[in-house]
C-alpha atoms as a PDB file:
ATOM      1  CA  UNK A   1      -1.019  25.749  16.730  1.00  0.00           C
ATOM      2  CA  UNK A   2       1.337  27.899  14.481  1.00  0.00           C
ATOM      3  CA  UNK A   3       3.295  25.166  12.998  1.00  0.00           C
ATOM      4  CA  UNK A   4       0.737  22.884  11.818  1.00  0.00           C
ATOM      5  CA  UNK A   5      -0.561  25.928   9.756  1.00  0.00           C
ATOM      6  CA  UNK A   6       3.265  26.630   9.221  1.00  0.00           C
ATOM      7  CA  UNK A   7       3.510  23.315   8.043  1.00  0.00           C
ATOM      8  CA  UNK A   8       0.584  23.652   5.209  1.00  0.00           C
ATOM      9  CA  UNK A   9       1.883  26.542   3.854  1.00  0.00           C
ATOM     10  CA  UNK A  10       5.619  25.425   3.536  1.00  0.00           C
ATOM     11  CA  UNK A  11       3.962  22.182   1.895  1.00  0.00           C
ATOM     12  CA  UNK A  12       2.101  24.367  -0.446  1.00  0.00           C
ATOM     13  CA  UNK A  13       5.205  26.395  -1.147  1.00  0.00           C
ATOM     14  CA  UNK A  14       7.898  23.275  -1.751  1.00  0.00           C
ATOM     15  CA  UNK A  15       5.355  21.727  -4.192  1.00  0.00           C
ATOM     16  CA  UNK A  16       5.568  24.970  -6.037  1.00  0.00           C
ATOM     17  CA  UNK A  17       9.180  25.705  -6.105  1.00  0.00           C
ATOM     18  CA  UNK A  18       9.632  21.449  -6.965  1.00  0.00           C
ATOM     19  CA  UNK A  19       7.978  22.359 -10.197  1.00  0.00           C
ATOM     20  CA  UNK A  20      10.208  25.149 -11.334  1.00  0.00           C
ATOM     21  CA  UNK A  21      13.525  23.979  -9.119  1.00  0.00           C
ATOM     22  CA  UNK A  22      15.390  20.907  -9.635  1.00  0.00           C
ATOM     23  CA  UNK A  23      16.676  19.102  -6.358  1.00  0.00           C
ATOM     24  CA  UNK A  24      19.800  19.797  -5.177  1.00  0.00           C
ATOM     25  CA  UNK A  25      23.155  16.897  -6.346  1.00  0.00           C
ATOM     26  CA  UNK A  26      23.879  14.841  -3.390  1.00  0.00           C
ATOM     27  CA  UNK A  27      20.445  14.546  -1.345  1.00  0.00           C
ATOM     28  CA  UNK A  28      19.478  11.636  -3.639  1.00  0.00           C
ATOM     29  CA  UNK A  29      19.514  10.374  -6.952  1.00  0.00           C
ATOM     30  CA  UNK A  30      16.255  10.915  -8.040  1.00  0.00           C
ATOM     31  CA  UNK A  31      14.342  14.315  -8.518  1.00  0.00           C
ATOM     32  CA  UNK A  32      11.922  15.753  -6.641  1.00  0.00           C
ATOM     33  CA  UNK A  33       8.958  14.689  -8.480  1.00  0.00           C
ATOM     34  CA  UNK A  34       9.305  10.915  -8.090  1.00  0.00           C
ATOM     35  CA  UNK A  35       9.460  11.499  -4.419  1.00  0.00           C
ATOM     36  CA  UNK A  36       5.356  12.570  -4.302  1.00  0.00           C
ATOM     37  CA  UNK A  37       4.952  12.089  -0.414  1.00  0.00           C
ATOM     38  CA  UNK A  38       6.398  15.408   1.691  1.00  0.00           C
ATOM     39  CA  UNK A  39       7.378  14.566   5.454  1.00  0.00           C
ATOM     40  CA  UNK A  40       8.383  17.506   6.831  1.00  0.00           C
ATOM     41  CA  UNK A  41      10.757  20.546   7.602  1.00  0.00           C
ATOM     42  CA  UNK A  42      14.210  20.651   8.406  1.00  0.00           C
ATOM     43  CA  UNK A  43      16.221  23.893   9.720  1.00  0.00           C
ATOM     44  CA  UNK A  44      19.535  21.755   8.271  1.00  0.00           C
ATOM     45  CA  UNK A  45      20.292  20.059   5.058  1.00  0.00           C
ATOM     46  CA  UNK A  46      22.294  17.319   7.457  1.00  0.00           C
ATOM     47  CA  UNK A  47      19.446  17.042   9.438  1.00  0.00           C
ATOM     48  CA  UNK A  48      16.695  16.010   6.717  1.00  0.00           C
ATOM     49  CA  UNK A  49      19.590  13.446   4.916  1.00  0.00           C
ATOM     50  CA  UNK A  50      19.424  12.215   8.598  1.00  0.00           C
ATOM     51  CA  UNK A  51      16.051  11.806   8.471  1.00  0.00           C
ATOM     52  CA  UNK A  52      15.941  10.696   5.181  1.00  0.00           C
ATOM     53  CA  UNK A  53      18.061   7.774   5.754  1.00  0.00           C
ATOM     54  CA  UNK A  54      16.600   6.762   9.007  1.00  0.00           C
ATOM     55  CA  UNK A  55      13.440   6.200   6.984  1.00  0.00           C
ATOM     56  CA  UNK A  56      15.062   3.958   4.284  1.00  0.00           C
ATOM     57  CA  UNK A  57      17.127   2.410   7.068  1.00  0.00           C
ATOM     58  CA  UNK A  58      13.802   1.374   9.129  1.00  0.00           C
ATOM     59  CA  UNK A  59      11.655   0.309   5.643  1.00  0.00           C
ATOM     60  CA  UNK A  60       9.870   3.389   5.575  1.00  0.00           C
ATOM     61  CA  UNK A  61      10.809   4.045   2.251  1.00  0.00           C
ATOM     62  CA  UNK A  62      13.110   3.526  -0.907  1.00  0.00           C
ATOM     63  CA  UNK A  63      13.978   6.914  -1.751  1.00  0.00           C
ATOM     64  CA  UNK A  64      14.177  10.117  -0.488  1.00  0.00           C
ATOM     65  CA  UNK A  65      15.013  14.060  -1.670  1.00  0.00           C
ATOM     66  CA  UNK A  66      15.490  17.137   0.670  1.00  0.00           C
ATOM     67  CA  UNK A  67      14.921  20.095  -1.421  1.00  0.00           C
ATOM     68  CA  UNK A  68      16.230  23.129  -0.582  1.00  0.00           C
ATOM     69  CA  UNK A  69      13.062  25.854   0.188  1.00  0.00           C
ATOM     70  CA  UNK A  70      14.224  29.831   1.081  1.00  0.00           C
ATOM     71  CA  UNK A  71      14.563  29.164   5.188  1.00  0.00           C
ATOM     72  CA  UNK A  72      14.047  25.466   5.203  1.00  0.00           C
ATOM     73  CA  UNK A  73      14.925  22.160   3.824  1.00  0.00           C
ATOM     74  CA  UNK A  74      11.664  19.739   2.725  1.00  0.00           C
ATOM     75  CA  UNK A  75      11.742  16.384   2.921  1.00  0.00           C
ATOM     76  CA  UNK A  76      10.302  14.201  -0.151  1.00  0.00           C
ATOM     77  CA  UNK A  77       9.783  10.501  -0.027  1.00  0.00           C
ATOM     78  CA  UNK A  78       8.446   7.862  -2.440  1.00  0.00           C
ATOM     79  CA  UNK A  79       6.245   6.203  -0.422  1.00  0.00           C
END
């Protein structure tokens, strides 16, 4: 029960940081703010460009951009 309110707040949190924080190079070519859709958390940079890829590699989306939060990396899709 703990993560999904984990969850929330580290949504609530990457939105906020996206605003004042650009993305960081090499997770994708686009910023953070044309990827509107957040996925989820990842304890590893490697493992949200893994999940980011899987995504575009199964048609989930186009785009993706793991941004880097204080503990965690956030996923960010366009779609």
């Amino acid at each position: 029960m703990i993560r999904p309110v984990f969850r929330a707040g580290a949504a609530a949190l990457a939105t906020a940081v996206l605003l004042c924080v650009p993305a960081p190079a090499g997770a994708a070519s686009r910023s953070a703010a044309s990827n509107d859709v957040y996925r989820d958390w990842y304890w590893t940079h490697s493992a949200c460009v893994a999940a980011g890829q899987g995504g575009i590699d199964r048609g989930h989306w186009e785009t993706y951009t793991c941004s880097e939060g204080d503990w965690l990396w956030h996923l960010w899709t366009n779609r």
